[in-house]
C-alpha atoms as a PDB file:
ATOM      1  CA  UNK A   1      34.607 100.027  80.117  1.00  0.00           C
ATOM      2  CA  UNK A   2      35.988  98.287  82.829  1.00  0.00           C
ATOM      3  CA  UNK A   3      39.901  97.740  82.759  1.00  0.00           C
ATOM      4  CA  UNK A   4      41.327  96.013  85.208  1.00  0.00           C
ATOM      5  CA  UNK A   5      45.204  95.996  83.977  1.00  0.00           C
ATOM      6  CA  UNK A   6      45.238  99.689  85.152  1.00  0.00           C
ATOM      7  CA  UNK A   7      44.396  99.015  88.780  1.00  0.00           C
ATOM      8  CA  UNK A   8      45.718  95.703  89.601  1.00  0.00           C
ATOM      9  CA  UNK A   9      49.116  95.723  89.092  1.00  0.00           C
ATOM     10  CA  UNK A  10      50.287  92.571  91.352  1.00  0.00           C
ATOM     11  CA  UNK A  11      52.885  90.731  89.655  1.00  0.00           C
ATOM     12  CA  UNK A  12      53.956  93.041  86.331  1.00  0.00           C
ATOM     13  CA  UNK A  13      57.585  93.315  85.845  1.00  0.00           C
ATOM     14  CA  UNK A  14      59.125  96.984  85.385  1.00  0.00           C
ATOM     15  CA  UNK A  15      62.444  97.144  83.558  1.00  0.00           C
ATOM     16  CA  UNK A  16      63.201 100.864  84.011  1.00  0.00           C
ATOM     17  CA  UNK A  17      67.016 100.376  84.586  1.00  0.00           C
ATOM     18  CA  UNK A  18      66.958 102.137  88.005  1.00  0.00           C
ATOM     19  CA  UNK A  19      69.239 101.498  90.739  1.00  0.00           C
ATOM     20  CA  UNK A  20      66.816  98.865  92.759  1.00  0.00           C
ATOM     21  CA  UNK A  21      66.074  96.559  89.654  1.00  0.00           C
ATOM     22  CA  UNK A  22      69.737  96.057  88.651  1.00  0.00           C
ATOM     23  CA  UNK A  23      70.306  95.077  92.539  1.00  0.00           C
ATOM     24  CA  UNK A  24      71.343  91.174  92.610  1.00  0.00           C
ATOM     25  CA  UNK A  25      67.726  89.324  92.772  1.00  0.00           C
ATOM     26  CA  UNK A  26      68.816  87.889  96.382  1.00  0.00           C
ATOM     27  CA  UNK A  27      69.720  90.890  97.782  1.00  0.00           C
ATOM     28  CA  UNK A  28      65.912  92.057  96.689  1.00  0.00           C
ATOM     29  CA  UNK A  29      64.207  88.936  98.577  1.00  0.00           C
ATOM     30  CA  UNK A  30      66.197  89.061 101.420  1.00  0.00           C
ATOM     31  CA  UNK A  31      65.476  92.276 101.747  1.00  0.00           C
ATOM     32  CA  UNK A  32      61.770  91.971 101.513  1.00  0.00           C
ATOM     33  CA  UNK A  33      61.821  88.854 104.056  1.00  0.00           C
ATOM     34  CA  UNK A  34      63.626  91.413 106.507  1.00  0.00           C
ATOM     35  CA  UNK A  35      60.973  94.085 106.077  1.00  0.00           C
ATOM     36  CA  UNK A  36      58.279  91.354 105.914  1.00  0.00           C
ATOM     37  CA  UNK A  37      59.399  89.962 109.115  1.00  0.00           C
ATOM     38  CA  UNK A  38      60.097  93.524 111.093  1.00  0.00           C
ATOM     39  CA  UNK A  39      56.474  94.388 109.495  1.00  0.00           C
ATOM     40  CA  UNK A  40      54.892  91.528 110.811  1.00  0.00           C
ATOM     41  CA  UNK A  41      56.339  92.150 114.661  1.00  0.00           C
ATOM     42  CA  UNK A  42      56.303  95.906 114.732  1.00  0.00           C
ATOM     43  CA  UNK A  43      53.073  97.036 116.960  1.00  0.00           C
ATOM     44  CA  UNK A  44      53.802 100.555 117.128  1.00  0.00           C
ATOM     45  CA  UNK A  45      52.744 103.749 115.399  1.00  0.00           C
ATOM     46  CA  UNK A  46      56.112 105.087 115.646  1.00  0.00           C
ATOM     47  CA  UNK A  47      58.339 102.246 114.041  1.00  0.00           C
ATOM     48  CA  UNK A  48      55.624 102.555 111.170  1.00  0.00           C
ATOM     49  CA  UNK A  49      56.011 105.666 110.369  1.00  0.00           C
ATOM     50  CA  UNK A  50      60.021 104.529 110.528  1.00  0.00           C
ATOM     51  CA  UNK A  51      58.884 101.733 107.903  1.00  0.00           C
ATOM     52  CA  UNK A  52      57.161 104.415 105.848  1.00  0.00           C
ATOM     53  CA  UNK A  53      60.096 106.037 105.993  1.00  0.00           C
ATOM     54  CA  UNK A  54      62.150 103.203 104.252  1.00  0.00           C
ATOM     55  CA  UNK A  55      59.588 102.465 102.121  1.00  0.00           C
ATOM     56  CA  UNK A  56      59.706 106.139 100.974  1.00  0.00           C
ATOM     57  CA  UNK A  57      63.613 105.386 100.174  1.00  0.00           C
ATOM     58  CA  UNK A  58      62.903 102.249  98.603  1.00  0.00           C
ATOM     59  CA  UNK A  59      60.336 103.991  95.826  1.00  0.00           C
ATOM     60  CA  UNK A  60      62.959 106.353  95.297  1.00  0.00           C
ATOM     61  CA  UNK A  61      65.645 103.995  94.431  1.00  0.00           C
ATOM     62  CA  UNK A  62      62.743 101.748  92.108  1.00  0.00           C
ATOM     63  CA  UNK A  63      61.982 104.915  89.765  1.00  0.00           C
ATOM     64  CA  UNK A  64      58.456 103.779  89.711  1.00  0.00           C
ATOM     65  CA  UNK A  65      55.715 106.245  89.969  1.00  0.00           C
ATOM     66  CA  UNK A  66      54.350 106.649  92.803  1.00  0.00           C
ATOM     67  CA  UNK A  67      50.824 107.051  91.425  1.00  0.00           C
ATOM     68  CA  UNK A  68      51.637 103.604  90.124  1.00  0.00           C
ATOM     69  CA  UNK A  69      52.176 101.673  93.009  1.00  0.00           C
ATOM     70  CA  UNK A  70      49.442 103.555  94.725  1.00  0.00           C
ATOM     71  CA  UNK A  71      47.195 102.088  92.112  1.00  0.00           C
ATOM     72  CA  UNK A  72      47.022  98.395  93.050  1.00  0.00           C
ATOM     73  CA  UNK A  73      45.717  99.174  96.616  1.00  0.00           C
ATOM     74  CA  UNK A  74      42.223 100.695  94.671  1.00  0.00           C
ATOM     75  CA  UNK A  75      40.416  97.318  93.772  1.00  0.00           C
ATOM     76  CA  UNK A  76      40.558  96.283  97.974  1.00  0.00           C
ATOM     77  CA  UNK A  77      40.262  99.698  99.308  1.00  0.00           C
ATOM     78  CA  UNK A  78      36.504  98.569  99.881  1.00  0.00           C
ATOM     79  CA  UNK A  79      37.160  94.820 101.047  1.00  0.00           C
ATOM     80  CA  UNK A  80      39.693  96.251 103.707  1.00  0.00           C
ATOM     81  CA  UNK A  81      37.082  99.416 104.507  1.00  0.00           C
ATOM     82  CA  UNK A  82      35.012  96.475 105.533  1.00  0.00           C
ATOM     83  CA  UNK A  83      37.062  94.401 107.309  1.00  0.00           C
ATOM     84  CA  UNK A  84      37.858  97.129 109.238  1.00  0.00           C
ATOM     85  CA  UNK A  85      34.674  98.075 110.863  1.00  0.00           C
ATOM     86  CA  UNK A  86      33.670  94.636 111.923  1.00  0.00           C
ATOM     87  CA  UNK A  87      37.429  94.437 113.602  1.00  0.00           C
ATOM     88  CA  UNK A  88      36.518  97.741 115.308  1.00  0.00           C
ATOM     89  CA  UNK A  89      32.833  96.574 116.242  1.00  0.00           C
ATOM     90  CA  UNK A  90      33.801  93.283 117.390  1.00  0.00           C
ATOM     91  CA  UNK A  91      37.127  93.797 119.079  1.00  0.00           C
ATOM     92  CA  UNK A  92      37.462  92.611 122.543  1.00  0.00           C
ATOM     93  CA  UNK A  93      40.413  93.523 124.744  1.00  0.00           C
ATOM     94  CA  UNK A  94      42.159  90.994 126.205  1.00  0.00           C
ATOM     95  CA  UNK A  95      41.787  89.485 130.149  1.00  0.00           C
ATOM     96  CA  UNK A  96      43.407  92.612 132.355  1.00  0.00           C
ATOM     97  CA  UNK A  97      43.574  95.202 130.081  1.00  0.00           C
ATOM     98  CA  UNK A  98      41.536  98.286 130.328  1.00  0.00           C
ATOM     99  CA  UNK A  99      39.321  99.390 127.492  1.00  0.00           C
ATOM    100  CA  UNK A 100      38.028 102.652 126.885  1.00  0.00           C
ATOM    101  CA  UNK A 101      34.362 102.327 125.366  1.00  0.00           C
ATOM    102  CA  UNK A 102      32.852 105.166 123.290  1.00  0.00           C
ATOM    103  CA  UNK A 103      29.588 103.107 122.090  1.00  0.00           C
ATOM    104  CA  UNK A 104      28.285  99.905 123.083  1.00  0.00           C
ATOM    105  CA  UNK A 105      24.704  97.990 122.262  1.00  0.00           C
ATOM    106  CA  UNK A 106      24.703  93.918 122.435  1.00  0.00           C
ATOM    107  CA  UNK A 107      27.813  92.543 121.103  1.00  0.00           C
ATOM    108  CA  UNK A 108      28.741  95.464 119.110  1.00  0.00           C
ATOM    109  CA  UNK A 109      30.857  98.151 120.280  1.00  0.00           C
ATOM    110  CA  UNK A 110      33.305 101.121 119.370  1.00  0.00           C
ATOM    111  CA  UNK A 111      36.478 101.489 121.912  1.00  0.00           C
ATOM    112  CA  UNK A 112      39.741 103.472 121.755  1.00  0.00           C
ATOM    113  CA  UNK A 113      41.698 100.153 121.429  1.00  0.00           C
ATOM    114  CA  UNK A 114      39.549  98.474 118.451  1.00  0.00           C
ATOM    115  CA  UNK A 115      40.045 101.450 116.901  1.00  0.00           C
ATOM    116  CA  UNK A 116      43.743 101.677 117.064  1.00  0.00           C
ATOM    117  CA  UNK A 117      43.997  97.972 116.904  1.00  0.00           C
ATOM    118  CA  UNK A 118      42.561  98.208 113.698  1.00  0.00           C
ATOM    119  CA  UNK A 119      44.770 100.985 112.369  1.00  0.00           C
ATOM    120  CA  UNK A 120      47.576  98.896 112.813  1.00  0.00           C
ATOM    121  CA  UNK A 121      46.315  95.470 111.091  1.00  0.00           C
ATOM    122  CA  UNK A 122      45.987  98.135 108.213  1.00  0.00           C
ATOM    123  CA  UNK A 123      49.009  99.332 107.786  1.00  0.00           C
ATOM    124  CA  UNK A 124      50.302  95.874 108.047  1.00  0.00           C
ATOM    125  CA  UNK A 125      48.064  95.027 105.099  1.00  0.00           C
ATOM    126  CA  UNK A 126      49.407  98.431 103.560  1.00  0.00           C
ATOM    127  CA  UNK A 127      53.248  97.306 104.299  1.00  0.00           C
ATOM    128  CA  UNK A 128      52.965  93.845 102.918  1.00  0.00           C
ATOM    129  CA  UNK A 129      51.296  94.252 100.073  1.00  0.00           C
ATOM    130  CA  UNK A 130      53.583  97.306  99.265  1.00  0.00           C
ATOM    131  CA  UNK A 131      56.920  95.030  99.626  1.00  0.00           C
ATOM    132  CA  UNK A 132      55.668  91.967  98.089  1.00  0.00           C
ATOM    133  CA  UNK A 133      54.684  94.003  95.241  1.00  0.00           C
ATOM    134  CA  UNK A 134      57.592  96.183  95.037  1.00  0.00           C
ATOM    135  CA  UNK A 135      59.623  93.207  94.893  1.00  0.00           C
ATOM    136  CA  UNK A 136      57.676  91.973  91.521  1.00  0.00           C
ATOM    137  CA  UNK A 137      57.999  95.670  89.923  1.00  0.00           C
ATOM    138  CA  UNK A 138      61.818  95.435  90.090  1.00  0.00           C
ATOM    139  CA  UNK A 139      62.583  91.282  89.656  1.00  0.00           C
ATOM    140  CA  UNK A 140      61.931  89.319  86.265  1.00  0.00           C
ATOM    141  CA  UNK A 141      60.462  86.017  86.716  1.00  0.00           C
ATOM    142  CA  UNK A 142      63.743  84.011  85.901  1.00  0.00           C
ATOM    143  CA  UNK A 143      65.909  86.643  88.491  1.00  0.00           C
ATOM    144  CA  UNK A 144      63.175  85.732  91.193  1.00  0.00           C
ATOM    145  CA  UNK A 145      63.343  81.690  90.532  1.00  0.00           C
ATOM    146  CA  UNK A 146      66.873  81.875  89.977  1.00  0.00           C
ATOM    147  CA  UNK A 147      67.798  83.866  93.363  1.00  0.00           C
ATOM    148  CA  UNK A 148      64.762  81.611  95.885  1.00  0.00           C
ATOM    149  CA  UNK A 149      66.351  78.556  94.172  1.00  0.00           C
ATOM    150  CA  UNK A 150      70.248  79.805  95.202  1.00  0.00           C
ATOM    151  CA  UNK A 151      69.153  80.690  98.457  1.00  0.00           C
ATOM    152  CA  UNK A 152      66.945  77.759  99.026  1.00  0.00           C
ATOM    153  CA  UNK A 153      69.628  75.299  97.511  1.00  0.00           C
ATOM    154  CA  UNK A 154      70.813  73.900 101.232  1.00  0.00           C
ATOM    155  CA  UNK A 155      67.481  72.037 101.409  1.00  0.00           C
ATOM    156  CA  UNK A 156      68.411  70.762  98.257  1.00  0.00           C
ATOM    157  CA  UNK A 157      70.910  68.198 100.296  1.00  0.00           C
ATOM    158  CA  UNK A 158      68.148  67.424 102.514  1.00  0.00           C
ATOM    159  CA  UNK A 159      65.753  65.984  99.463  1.00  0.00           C
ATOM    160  CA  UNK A 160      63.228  68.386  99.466  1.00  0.00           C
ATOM    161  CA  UNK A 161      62.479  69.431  96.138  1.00  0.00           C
ATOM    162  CA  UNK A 162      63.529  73.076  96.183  1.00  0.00           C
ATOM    163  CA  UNK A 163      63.632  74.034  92.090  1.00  0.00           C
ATOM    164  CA  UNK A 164      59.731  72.269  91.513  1.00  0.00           C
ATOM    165  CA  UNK A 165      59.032  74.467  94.354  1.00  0.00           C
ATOM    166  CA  UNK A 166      60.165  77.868  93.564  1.00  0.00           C
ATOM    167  CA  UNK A 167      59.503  77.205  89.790  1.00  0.00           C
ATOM    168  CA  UNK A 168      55.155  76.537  91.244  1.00  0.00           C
ATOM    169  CA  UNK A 169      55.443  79.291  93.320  1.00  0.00           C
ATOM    170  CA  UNK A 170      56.760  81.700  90.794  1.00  0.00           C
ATOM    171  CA  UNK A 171      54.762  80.663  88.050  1.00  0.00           C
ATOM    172  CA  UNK A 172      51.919  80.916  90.387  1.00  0.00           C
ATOM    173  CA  UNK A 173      52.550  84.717  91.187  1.00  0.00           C
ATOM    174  CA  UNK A 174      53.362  85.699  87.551  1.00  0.00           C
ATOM    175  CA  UNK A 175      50.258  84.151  86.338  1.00  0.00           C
ATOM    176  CA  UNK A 176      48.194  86.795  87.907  1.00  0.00           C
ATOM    177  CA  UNK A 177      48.906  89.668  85.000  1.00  0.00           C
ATOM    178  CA  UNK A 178      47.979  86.978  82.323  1.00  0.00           C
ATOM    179  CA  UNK A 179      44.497  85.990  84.238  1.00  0.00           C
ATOM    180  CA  UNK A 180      43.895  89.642  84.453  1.00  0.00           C
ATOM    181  CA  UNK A 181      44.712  90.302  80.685  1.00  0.00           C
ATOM    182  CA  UNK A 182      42.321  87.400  80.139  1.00  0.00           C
ATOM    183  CA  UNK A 183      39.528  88.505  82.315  1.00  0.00           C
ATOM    184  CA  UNK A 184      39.643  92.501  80.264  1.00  0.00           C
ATOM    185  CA  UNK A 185      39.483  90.149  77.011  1.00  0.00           C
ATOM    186  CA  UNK A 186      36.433  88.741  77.943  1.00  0.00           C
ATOM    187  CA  UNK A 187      34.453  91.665  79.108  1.00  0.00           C
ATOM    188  CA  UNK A 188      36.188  93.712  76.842  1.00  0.00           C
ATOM    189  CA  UNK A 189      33.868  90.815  73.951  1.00  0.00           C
ATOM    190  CA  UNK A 190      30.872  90.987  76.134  1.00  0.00           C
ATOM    191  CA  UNK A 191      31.208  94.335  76.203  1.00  0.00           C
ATOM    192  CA  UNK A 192      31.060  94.573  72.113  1.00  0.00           C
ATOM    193  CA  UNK A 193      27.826  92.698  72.536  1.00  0.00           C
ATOM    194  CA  UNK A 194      26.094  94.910  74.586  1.00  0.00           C
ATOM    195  CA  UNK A 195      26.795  93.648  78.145  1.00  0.00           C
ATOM    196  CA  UNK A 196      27.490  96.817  80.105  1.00  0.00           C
ATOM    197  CA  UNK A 197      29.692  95.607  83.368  1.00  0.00           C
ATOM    198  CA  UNK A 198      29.845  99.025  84.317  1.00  0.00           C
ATOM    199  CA  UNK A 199      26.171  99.734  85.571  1.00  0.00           C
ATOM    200  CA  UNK A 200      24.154  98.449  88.118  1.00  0.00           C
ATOM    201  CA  UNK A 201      24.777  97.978  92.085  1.00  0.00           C
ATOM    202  CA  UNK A 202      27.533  95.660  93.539  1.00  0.00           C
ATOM    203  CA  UNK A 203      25.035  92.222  93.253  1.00  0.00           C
ATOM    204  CA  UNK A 204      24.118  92.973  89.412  1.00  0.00           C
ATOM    205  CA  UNK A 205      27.580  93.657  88.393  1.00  0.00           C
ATOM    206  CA  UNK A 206      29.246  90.448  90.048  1.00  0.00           C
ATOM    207  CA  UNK A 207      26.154  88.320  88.227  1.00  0.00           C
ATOM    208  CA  UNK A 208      27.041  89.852  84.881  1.00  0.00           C
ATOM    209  CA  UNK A 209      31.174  88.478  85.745  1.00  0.00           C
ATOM    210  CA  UNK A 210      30.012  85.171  86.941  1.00  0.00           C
ATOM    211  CA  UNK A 211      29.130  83.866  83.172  1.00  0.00           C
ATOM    212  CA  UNK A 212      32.734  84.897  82.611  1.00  0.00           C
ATOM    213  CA  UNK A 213      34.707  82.049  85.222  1.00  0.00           C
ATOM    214  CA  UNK A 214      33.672  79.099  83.115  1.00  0.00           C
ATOM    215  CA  UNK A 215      35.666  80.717  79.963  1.00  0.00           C
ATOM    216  CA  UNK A 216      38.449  81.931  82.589  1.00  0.00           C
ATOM    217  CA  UNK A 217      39.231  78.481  83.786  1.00  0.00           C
ATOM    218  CA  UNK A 218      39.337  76.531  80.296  1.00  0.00           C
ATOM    219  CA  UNK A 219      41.629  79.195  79.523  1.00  0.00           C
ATOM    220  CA  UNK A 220      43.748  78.576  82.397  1.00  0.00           C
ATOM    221  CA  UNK A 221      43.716  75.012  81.651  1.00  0.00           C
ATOM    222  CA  UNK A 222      44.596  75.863  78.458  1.00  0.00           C
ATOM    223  CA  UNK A 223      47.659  77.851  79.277  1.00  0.00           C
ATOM    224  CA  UNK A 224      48.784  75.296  82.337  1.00  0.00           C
ATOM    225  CA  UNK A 225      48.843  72.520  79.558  1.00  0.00           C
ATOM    226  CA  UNK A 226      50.920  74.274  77.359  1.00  0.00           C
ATOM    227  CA  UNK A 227      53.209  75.666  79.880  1.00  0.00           C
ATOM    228  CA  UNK A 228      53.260  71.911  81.432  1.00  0.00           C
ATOM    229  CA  UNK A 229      54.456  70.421  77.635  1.00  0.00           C
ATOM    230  CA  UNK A 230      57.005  73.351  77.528  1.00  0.00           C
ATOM    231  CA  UNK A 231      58.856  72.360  80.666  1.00  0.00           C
ATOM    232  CA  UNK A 232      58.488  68.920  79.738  1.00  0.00           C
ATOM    233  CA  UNK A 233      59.683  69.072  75.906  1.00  0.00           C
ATOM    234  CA  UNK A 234      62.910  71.351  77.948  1.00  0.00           C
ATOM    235  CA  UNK A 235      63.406  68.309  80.043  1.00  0.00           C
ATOM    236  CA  UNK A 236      62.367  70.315  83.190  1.00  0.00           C
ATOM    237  CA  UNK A 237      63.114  67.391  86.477  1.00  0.00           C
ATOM    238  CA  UNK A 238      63.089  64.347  84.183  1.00  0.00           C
ATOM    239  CA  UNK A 239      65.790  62.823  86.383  1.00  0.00           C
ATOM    240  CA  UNK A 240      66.725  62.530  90.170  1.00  0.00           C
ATOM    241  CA  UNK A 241      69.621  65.202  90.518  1.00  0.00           C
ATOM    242  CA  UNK A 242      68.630  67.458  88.060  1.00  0.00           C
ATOM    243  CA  UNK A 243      69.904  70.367  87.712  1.00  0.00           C
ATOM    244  CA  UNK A 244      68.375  74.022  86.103  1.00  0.00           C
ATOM    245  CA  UNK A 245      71.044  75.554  83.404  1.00  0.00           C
ATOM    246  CA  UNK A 246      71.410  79.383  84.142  1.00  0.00           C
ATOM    247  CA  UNK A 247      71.356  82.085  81.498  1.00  0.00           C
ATOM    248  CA  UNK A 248      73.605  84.231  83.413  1.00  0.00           C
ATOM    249  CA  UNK A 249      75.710  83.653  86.791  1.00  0.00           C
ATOM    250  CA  UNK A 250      74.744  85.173  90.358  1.00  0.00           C
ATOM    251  CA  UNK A 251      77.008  87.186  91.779  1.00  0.00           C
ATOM    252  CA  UNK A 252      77.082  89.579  94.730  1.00  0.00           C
ATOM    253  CA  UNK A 253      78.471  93.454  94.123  1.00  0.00           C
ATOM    254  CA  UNK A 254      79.264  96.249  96.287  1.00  0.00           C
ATOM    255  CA  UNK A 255      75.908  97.930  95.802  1.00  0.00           C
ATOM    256  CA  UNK A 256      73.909  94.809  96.905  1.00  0.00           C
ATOM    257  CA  UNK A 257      76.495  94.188 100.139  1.00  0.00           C
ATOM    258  CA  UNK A 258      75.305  98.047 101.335  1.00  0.00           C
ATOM    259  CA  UNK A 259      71.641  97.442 100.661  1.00  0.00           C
ATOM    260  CA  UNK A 260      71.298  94.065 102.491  1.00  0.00           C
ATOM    261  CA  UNK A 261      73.795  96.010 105.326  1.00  0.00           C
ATOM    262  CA  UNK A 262      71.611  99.421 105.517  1.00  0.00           C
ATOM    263  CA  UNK A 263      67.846  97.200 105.175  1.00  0.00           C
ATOM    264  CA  UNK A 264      69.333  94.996 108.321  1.00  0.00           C
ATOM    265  CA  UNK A 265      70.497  97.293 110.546  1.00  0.00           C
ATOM    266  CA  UNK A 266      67.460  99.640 109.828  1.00  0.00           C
ATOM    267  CA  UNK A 267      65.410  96.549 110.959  1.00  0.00           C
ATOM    268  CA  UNK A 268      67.279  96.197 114.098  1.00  0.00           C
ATOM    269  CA  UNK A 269      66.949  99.702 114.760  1.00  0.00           C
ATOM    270  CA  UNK A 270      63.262 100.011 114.353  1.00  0.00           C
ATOM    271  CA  UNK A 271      62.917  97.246 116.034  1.00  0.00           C
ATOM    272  CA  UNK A 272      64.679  98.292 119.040  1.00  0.00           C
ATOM    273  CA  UNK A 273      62.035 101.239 118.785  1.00  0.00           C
ATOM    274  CA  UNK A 274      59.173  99.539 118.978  1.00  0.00           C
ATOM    275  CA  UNK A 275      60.395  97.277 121.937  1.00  0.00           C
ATOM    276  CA  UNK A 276      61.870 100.545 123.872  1.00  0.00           C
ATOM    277  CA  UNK A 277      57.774 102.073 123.170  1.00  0.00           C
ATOM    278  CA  UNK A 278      55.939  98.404 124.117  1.00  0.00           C
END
């Protein structure tokens, strides 16, 4: 039996009480847009072992299992494996820069620097995955739209519409658990009629899912609709101006001053690293 809830974990909410879910939900995505950015720019082996570092600090302070988090990397571990040979076959160093080739025929070849170029876009795969979804483990859906729109709110002034925004995007992330719950329902009832998803090579099994999209989309269409009448029958930007009601009020503590203050300087630091090692 195939269930997917236990491996893809994207997007589920934990509330375990620990120390980094009761953190202000700004602090938490300003956090992750530090590490996401320092992520993004480090190039080094060094500063990533710095970020795996943090990152071991940060699981500590979630109270998650590890085992847990490490479980939502297992349905791409094959799509990356992948990607990652035809990066290291087809790499080509750039104009001036020495390459050291241990197999070459044609086009296709294995070097020292596709091989550690492709390390790296790894664990920058590994990295941002790991924050964006650490960031959904600790933060409820109405703590994340509630802190984006708060931070977001000076482009409110400007016209853009900030709260439709944040309220898509958010919606749009949490919806992943409830199209995974959908898709174990429905091979979960193919399954009770003798459809077995769970035999057969890679080309058999993803013809036995394909029957399954046309029932996963009316079911999405389904849920938009209703979620669409919700907001609507709540008044949800009837008016030019509008403004969101809160359940509870915002407020920055001590604990969320020292986490922003220790996640930025840490990102300055390893920054400085990787610079110092380019």
């Amino acid at each position: 039996m195939i269930e997917l809830s236990r491996d893809i974990t994207f997007g589920q909410y934990i509330n375990n009480g620990s120390a980094l879910t009761r953190l202000d939900p700004r602090t938490k995505q300003l956090g992750a847009t530090l590490l996401i950015v320092l992520v993004s720019l480090v190039n080094q082996f060094i500063p990533f072992a710095l970020c795996l570092l943090f990152c071991f600090m940060i699981q500590r302070a979630s109270g998650i299992a590890l085992s847990y988090v490490l479980r939502g990397y297992r349905p791409f571990l094959g799509f990356l494996a992948v990607i990652t040979v035809f990066q290291i076959l087809f790499y080509y160093a750039p104009p001036g820069q020495h390459q050291t080739i241990y197999w070459q025929w044609w086009v296709l070849s294995i070097s020292r620097e596709g091989i550690l170029n492709s390390l790296l876009i790894i664990l920058r795969i590994f990295f941002l995955y790991y924050i964006v979804t650490m960031l959904m483990f600790t933060t409820s859906l109405v703590d994340l739209t509630d802190g984006a729109e708060r931070l977001l709110s000076p482009l409110q002034k400007l016209g853009l519409p900030v709260n439709a925004f944040v309220m898509v995007l958010v919606v749009a992330l949490k919806f992943v658990p409830i199209f995974i719950t959908e898709i174990e329902r429905l091979i979960k009832a193919q399954s009770a009629r003798g459809v077995r998803f769970d035999q057969g090579n890679a080309l058999q099994r993803t013809m036995k899912l394909a029957p399954l999209l046309i029932p996963l989309f009316i079911s999405a269409f389904k849920r938009a609709e209703v979620l669409s009448t919700a907001m609507e029958a709540r008044c949800f930007g009837n008016r030019p101006g509008w403004k969101r009601s809160k359940r509870r009020v915002l407020r920055f503590g001590r604990n969320d001053f020292l986490a922003l203050t220790f996640t930025f300087i840490a990102c300055i630091t390893i920054m400085l690293i990787n610079y110092a090692l380019s």
